[in-house]
N, C-alpha and C. Protein backbone atom coordinates (compact mmCIF):
# COMPACT_ATOMS: atom_id res chain seq x y z
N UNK A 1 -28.35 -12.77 -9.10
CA UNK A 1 -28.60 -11.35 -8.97
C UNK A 1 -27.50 -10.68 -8.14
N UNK A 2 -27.18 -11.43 -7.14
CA UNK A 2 -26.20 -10.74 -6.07
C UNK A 2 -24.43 -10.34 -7.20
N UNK A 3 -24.18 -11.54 -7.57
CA UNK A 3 -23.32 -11.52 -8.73
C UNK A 3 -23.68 -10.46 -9.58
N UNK A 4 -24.70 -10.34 -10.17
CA UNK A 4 -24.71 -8.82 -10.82
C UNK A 4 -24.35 -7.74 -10.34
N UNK A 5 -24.84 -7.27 -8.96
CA UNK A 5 -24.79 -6.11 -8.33
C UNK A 5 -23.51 -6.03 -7.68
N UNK A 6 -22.41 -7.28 -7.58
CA UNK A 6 -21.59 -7.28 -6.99
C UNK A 6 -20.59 -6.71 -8.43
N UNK A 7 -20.97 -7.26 -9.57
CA UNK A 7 -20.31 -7.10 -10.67
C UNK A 7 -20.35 -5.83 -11.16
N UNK A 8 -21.70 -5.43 -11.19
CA UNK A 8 -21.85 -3.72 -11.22
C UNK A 8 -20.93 -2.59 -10.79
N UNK A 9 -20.78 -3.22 -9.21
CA UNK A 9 -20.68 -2.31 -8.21
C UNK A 9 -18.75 -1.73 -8.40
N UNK A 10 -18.32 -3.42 -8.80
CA UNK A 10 -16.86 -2.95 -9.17
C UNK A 10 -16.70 -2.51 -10.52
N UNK A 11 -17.96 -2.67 -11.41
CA UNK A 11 -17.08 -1.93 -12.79
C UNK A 11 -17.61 -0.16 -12.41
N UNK A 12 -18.59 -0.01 -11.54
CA UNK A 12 -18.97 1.77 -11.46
C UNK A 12 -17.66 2.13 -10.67
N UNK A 13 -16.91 1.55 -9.34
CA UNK A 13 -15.81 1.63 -8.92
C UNK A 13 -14.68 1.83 -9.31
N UNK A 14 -14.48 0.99 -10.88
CA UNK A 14 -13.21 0.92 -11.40
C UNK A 14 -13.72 2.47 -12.41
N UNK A 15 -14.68 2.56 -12.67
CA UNK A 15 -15.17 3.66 -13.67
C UNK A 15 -14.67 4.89 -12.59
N UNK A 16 -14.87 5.16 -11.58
CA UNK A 16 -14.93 6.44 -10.59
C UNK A 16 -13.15 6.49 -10.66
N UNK A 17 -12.82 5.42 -10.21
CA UNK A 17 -10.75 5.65 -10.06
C UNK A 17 -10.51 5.87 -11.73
N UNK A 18 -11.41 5.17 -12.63
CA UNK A 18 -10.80 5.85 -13.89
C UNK A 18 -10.91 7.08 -14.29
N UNK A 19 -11.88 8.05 -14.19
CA UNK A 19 -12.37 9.22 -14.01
C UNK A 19 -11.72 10.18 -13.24
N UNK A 20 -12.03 9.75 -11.58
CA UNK A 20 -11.80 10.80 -10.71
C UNK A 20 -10.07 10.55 -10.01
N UNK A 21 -9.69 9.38 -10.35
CA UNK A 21 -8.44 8.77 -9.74
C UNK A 21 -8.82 7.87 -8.81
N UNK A 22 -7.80 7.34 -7.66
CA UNK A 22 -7.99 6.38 -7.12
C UNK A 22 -7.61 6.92 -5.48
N UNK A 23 -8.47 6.53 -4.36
CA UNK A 23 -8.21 7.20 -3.50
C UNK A 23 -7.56 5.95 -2.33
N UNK A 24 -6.49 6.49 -2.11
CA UNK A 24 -5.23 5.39 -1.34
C UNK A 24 -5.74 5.64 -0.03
N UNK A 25 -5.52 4.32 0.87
CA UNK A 25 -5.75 4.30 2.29
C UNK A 25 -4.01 3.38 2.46
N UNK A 26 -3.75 3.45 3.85
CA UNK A 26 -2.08 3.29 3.88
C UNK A 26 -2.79 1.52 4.58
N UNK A 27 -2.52 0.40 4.10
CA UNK A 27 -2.79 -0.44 4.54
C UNK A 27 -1.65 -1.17 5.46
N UNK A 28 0.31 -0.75 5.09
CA UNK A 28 1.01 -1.17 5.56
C UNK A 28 1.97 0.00 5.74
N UNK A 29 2.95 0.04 7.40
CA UNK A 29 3.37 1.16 7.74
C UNK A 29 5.05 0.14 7.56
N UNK A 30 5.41 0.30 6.40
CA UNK A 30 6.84 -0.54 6.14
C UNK A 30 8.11 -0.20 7.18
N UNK A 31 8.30 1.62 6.97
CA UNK A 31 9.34 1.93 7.79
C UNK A 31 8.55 3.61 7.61
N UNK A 32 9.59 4.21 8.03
CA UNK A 32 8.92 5.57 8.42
C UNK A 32 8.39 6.75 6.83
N UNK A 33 9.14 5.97 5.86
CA UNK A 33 9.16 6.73 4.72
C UNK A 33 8.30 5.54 3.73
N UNK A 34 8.15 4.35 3.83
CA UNK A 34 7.87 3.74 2.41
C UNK A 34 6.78 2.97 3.46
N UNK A 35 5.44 3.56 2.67
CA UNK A 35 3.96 2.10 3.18
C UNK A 35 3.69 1.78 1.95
N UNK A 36 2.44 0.82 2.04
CA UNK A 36 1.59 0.06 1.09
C UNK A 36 0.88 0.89 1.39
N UNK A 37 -0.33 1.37 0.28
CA UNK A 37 -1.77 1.66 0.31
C UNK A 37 -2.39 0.41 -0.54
N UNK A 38 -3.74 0.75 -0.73
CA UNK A 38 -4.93 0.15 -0.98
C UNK A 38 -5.47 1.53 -1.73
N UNK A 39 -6.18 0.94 -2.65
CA UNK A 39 -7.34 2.38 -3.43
C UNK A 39 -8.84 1.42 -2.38
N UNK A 40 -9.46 2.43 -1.80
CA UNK A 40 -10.67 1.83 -1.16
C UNK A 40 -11.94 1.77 -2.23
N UNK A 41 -11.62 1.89 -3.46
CA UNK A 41 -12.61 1.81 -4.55
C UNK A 41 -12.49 0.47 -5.33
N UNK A 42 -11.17 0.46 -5.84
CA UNK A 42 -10.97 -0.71 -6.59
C UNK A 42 -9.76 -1.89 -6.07
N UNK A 43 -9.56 -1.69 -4.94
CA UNK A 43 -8.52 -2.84 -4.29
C UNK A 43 -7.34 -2.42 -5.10
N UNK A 44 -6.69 -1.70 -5.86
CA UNK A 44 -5.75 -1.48 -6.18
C UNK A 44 -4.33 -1.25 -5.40
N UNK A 45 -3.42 -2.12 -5.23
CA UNK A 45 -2.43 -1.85 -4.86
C UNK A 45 -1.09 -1.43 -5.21
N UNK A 46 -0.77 -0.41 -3.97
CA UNK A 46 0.62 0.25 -4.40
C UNK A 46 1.36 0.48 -3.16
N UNK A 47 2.84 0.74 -3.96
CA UNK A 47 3.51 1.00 -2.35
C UNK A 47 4.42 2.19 -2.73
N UNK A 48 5.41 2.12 -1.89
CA UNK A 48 6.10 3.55 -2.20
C UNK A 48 7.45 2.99 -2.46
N UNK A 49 7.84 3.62 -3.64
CA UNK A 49 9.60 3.03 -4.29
C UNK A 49 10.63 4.02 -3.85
N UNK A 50 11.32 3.26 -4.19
CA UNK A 50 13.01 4.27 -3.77
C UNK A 50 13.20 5.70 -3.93
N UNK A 51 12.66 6.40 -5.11
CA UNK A 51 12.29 7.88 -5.42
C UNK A 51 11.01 8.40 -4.54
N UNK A 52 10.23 7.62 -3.79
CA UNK A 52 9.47 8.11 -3.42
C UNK A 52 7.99 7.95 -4.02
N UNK A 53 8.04 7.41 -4.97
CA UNK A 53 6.69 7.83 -6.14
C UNK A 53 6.00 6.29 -5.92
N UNK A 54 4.40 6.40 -6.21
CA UNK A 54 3.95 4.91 -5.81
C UNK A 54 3.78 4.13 -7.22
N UNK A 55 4.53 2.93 -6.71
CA UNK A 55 4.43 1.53 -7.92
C UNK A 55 3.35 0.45 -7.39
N UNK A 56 3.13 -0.23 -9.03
CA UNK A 56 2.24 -1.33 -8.32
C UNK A 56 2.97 -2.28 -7.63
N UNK A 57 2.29 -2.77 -6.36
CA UNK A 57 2.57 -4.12 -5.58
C UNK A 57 2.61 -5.03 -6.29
N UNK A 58 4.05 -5.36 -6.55
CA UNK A 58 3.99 -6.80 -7.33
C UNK A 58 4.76 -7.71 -6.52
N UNK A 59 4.60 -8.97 -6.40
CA UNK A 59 5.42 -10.01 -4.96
C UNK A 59 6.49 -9.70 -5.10
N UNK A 60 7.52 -9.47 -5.96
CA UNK A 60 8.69 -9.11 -5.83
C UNK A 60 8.91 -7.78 -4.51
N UNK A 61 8.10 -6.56 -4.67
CA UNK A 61 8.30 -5.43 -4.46
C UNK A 61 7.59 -5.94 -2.47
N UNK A 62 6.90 -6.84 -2.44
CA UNK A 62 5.75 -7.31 -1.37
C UNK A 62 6.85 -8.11 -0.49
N UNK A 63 7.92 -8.57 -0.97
CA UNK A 63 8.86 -9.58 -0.39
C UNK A 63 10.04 -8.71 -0.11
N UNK A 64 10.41 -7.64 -1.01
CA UNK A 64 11.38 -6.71 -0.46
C UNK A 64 10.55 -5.50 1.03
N UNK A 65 9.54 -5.57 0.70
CA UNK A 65 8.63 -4.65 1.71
C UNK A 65 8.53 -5.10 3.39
N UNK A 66 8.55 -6.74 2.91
CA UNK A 66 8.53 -7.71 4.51
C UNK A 66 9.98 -7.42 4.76
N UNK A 67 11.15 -7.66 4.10
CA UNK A 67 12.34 -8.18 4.28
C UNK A 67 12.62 -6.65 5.31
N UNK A 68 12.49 -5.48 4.70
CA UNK A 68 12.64 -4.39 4.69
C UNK A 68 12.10 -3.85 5.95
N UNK A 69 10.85 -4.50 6.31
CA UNK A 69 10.02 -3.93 7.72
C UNK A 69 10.76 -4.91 9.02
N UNK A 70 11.22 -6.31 8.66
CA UNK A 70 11.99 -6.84 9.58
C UNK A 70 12.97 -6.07 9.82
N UNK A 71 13.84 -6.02 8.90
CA UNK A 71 15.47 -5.15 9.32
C UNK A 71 15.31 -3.65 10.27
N UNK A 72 14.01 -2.82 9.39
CA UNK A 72 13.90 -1.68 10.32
C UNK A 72 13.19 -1.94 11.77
N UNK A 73 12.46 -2.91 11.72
CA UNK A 73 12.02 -2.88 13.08
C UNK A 73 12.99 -3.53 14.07
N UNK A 74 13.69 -4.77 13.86
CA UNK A 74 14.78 -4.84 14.63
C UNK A 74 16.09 -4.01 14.99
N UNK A 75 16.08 -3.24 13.52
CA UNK A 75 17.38 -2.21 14.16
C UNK A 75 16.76 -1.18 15.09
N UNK A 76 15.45 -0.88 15.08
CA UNK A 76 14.81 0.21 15.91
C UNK A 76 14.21 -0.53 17.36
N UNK A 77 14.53 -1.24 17.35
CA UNK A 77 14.03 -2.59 18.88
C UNK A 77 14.93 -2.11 19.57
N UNK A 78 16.50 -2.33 18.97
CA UNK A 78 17.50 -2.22 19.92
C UNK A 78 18.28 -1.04 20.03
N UNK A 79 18.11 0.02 19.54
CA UNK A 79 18.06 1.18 19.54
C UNK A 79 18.63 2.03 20.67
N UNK A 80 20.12 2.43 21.43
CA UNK A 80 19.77 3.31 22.50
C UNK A 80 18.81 4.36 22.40
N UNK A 81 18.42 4.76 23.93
CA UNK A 81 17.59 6.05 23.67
C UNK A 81 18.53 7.52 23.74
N UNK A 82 18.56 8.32 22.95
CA UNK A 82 19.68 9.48 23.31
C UNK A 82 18.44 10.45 23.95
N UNK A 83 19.46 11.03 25.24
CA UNK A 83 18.75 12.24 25.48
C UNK A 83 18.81 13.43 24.68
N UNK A 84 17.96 14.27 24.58
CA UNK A 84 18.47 15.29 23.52
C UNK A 84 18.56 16.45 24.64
C-alpha cells in the first residue's frame, strides 16, 4: 500500500510540473552566476549553462560544476581585499 501512495504521489507530482511547470529550489551555489536547482515536486535536476539558461544535470555538466566551484572558490580564498 505504502508503494502505491508513494507511486501515486510522484505520478500527481510529475502531472503538476507537467501542467503548471516545475518549481526550482537552488540546491548548489557553484559560483556567483551558475547554481544547481532541484524542482521540489519531481526531483528534477538542472543547472545553469554558459548563456545563462537552465540544462539538465547530466555528470558531465555535475563534474564541470565541482571542477568549476573548486577554481572559484580558491581564486576567491586568496583574494586581496581592495578598499573602495
Amino acid at each position: 500500500m505504502k508503494k502505491f501512495l508513494a507511486t501515486s504521489s510522484s505520478v500527481f507530482n510529475a502531472l503538476c510540473c507537467g501542467i503548471f511547470g516545475h518549481y526550482y529550489a537552488v540546491t548548489k551555489k557553484v559560483t556567483s552566476h551558475i547554481n544547481e536547482y532541484e524542482c521540489i515536486h519531481c526531483k528534477k535536476q538542472v543547472t545553469t549553462d554558459v548563456t545563462g539558461n537552465l540544462s539538465a544535470l547530466t555528470p558531465e555538466l555535475e563534474d564541470i560544476n565541482n571542477t568549476l566551484q573548486k577554481v572559484y572558490k580558491k581564486k576567491h580564498q586568496h583574494a586581496p581585499q581592495h578598499a573602495a
